[in-house]
N, C-alpha and C. Protein backbone atom coordinates (compact mmCIF):
# COMPACT_ATOMS: atom_id res chain seq x y z
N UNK A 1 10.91 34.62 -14.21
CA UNK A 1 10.41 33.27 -14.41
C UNK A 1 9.09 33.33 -15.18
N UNK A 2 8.90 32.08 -15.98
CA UNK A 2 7.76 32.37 -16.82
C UNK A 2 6.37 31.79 -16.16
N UNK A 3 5.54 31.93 -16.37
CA UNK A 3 4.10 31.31 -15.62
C UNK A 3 4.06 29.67 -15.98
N UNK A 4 5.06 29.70 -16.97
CA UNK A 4 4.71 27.54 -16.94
C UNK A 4 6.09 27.06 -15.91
N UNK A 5 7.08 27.69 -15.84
CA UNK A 5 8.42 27.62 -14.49
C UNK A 5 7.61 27.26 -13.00
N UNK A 6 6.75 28.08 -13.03
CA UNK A 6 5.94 27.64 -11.94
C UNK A 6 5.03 27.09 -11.82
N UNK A 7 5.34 26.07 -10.70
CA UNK A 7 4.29 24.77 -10.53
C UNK A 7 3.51 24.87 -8.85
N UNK A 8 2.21 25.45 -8.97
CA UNK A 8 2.16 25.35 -7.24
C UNK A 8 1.04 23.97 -6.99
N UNK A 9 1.34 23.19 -6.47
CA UNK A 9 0.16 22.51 -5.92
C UNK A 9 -0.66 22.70 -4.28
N UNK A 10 -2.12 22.37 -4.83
CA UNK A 10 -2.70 22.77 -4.15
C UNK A 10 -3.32 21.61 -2.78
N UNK A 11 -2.34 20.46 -3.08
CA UNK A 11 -2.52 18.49 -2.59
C UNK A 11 -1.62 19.24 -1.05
N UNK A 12 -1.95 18.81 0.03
CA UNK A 12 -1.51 18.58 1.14
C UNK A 12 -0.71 17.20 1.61
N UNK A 13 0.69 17.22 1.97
CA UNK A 13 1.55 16.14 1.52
C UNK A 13 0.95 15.08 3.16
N UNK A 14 -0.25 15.61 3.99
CA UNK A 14 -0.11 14.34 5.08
C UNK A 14 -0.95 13.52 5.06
N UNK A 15 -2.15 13.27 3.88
CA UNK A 15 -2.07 11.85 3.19
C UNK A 15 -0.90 10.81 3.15
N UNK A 16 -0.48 11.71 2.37
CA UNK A 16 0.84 10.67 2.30
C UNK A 16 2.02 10.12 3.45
N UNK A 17 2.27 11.13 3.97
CA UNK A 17 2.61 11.15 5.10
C UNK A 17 2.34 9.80 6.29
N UNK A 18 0.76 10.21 6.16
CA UNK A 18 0.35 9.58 7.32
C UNK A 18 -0.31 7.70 6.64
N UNK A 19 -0.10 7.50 5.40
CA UNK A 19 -0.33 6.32 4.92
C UNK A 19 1.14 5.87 4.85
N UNK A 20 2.35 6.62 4.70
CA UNK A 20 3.16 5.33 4.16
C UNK A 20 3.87 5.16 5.99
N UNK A 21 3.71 6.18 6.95
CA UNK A 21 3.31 6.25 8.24
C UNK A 21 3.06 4.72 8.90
N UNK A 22 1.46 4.49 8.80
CA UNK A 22 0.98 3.39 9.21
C UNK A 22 1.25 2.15 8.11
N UNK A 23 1.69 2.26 6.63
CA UNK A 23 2.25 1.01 6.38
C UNK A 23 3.23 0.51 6.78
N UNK A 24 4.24 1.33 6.95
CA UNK A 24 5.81 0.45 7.47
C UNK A 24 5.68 0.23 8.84
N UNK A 25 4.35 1.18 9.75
CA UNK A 25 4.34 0.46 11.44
C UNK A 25 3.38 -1.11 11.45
N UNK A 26 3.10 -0.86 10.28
CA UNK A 26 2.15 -2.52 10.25
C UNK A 26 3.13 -3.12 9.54
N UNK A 27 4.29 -2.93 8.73
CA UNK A 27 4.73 -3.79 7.98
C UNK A 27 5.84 -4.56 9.13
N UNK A 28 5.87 -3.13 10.12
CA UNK A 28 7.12 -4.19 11.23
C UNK A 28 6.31 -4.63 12.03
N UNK A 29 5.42 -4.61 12.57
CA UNK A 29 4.47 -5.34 13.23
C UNK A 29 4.10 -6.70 12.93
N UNK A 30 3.54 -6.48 11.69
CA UNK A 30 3.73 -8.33 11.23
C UNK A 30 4.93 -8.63 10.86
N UNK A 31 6.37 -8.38 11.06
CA UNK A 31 7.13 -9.25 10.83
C UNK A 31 7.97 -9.28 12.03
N UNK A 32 7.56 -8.52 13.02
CA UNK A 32 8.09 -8.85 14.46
C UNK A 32 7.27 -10.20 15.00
N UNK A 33 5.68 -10.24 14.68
CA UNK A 33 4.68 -10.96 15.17
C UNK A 33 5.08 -12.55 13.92
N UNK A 34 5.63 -12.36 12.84
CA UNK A 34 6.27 -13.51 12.52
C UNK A 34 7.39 -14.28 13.14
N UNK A 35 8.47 -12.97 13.78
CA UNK A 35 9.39 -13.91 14.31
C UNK A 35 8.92 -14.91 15.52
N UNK A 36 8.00 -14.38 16.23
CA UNK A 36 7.79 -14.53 17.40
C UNK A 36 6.86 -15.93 17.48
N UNK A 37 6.35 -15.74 16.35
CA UNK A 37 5.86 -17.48 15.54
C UNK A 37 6.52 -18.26 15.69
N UNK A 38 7.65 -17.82 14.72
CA UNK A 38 8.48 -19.03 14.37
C UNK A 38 9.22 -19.37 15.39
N UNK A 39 9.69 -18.81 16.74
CA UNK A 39 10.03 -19.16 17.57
C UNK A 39 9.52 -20.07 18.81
N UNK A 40 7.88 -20.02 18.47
CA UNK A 40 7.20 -20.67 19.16
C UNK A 40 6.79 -21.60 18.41
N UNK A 41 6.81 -22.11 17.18
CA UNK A 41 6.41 -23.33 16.65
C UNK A 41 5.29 -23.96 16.90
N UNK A 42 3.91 -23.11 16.91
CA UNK A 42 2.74 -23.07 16.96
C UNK A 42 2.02 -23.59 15.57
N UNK A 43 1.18 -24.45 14.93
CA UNK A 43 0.25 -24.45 14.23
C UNK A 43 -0.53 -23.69 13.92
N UNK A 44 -1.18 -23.52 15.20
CA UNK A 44 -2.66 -22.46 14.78
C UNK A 44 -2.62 -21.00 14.40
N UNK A 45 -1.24 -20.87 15.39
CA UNK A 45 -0.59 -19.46 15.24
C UNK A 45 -0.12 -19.25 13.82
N UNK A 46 0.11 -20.01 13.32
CA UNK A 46 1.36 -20.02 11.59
C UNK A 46 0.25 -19.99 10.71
N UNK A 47 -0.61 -20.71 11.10
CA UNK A 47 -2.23 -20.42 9.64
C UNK A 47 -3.11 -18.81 10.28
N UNK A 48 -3.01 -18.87 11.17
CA UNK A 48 -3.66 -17.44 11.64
C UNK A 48 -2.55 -15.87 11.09
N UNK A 49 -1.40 -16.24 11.51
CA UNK A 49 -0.59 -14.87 11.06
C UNK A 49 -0.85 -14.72 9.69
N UNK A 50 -0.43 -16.08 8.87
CA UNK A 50 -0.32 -16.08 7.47
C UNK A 50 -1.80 -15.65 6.87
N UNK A 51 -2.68 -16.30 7.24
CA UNK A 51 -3.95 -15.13 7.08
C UNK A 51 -4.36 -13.43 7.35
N UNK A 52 -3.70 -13.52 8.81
CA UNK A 52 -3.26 -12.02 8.72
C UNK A 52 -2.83 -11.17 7.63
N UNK A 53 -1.63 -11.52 7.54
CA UNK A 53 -0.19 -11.01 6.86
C UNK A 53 -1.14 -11.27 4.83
N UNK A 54 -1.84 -12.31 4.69
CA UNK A 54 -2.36 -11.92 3.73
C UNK A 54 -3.55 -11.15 2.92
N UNK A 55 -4.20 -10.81 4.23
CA UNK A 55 -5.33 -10.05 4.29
C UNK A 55 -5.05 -8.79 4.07
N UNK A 56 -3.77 -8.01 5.19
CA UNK A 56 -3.04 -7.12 4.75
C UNK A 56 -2.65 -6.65 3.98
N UNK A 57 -1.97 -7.67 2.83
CA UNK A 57 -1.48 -7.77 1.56
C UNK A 57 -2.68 -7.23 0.69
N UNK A 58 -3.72 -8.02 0.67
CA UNK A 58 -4.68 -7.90 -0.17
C UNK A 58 -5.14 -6.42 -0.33
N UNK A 59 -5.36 -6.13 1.28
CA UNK A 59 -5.92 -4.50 1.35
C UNK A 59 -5.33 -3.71 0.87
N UNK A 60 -3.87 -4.03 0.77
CA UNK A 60 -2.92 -2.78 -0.37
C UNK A 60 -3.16 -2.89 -1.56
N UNK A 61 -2.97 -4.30 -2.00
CA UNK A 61 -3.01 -4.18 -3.43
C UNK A 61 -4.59 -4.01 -3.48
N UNK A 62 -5.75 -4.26 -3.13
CA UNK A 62 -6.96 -3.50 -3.32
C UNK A 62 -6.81 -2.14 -3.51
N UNK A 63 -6.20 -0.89 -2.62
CA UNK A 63 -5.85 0.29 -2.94
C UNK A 63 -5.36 0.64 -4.38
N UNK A 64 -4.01 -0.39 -4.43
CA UNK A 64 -3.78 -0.22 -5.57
C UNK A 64 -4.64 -0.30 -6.83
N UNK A 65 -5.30 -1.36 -6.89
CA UNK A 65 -5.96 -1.57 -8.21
C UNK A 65 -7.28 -0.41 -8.31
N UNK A 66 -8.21 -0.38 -7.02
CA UNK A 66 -9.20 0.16 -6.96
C UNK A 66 -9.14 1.92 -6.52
N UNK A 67 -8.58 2.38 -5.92
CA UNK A 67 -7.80 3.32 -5.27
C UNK A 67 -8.92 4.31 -4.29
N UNK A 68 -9.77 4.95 -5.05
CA UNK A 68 -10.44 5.85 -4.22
C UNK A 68 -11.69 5.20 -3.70
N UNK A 69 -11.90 4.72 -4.70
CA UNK A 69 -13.89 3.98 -4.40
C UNK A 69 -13.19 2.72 -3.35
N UNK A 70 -12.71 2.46 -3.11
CA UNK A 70 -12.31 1.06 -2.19
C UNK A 70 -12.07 1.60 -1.11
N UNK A 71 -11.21 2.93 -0.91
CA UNK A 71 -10.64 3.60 0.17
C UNK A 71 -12.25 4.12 0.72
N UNK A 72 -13.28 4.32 0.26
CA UNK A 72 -14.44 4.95 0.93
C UNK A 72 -15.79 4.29 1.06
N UNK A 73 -15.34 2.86 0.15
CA UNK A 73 -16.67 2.20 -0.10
C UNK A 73 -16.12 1.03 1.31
N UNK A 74 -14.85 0.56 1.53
CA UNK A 74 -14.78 -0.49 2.38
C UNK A 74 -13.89 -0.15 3.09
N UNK A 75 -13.14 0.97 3.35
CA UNK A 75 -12.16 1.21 4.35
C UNK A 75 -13.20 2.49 5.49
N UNK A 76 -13.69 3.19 4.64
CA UNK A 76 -14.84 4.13 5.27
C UNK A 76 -13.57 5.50 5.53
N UNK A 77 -12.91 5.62 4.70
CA UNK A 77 -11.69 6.80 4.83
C UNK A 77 -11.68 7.40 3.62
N UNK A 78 -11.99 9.01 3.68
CA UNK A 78 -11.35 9.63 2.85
C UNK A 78 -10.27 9.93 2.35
N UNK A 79 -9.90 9.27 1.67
CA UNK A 79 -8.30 9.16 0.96
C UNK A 79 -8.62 8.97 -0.27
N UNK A 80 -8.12 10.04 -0.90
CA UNK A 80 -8.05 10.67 -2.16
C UNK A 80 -6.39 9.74 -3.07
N UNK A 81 -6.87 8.49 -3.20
CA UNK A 81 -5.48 7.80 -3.65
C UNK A 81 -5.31 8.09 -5.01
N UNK A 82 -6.27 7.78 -5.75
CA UNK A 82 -6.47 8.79 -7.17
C UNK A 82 -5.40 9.90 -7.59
N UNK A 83 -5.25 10.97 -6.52
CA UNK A 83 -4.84 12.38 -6.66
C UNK A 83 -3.36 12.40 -6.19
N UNK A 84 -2.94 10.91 -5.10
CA UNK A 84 -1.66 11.12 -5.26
C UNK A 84 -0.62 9.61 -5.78
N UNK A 85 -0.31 9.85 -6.78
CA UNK A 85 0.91 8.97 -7.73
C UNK A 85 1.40 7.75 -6.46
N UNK A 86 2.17 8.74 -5.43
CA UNK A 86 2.75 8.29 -3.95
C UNK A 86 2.27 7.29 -3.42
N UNK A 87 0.52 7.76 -3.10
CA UNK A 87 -0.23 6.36 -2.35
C UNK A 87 0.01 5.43 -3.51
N UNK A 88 -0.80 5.34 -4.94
CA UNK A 88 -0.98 4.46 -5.38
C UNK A 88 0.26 3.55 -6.16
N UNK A 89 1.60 4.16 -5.83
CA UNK A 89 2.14 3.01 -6.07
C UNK A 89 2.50 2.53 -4.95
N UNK A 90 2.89 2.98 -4.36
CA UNK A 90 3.33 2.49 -2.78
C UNK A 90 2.37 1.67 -2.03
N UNK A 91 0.87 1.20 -2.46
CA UNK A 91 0.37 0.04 -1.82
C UNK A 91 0.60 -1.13 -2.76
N UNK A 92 1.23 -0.92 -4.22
CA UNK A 92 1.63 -1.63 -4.82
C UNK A 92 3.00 -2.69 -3.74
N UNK A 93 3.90 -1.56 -3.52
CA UNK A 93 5.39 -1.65 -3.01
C UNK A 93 4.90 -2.77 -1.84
N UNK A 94 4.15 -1.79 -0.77
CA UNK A 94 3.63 -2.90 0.59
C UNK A 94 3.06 -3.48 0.12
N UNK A 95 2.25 -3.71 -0.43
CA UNK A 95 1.49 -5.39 -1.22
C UNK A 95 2.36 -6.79 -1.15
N UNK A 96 3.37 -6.00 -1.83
CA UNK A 96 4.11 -7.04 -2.24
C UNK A 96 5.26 -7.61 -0.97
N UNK A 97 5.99 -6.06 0.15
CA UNK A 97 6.23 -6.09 0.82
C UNK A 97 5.88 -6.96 1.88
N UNK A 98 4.40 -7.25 1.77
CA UNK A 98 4.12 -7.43 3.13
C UNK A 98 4.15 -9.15 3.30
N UNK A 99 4.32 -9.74 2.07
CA UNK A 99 4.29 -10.92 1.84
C UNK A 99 5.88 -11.77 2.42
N UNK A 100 6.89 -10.04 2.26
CA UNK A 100 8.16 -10.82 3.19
C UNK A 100 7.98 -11.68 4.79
N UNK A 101 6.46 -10.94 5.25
CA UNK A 101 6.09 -11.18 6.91
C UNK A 101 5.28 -12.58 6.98
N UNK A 102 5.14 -13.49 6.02
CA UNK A 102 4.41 -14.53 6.10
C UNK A 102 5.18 -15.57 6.60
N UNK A 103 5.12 -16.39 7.79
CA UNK A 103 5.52 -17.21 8.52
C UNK A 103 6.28 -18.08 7.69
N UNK A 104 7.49 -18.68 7.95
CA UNK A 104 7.92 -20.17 7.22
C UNK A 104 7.34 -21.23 7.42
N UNK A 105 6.62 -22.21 6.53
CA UNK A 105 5.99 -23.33 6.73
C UNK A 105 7.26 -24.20 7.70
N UNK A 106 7.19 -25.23 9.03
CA UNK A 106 7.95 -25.97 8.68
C UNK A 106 7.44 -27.07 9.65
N UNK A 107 5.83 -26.72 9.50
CA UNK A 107 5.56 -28.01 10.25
C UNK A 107 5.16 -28.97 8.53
N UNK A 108 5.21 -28.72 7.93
CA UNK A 108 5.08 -29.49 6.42
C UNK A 108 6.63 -30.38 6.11
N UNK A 109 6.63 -31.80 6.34
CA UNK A 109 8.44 -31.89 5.97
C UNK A 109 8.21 -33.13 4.49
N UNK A 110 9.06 -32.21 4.25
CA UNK A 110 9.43 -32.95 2.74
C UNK A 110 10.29 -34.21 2.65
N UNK A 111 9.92 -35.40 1.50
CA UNK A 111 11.21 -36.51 1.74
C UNK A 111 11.95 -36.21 0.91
């Protein structure tokens, strides 16, 4: 084998691991905590989740756009998002994901 055949990296895969980890346990979290809304047909509850659920949102796609300086300037975590491809599209993915967990309006009725 020739010396360019081989590729070793020197990145430890439980960054990644452990971020896309806690996105999909928050991504079912708020959309268990949506059903449980809509079943109770709460007001205060339906503007509070949906603030949740978009705050959430925001913090990914912040990763995304900003990636490392955001991860250490306002999350206070070393995460090197920069260095892996993985994180930074994948808070793209949950960004957008997470917007499936936003409550259905239906105290608003239309004529």
């Amino acid at each position: 084998m020739t010396e360019q055949a081989l590729i070793f990296s020197s990145q430890t895969i439980w960054p990644v691991v452990g971020f896309y980890f806690v996105s999909a346990l928050l991504f079912l979290l708020l959309f268990l905590i949506k059903i449980k809304i809509m079943k109770r047909k709460n007001y205060f509850l339906f503007v509070v989740c949906s603030l949740v659920v978009i705050f959430s949102a925001s913090i990914q796609f912040a990763l995304f756009m900003h990636g490392t300086a955001f991860a250490k300037s306002f999350l206070h975590i070393d995460l090197d998002v920069d260095a892996y491809d993985s994180i930074y599209w994948g808070a793209l993915f949950y960004s957008l994901l997470y917007l499936l967990a936003v409550p259905r309006n239906i105290f608003v009725k239309y004529i």
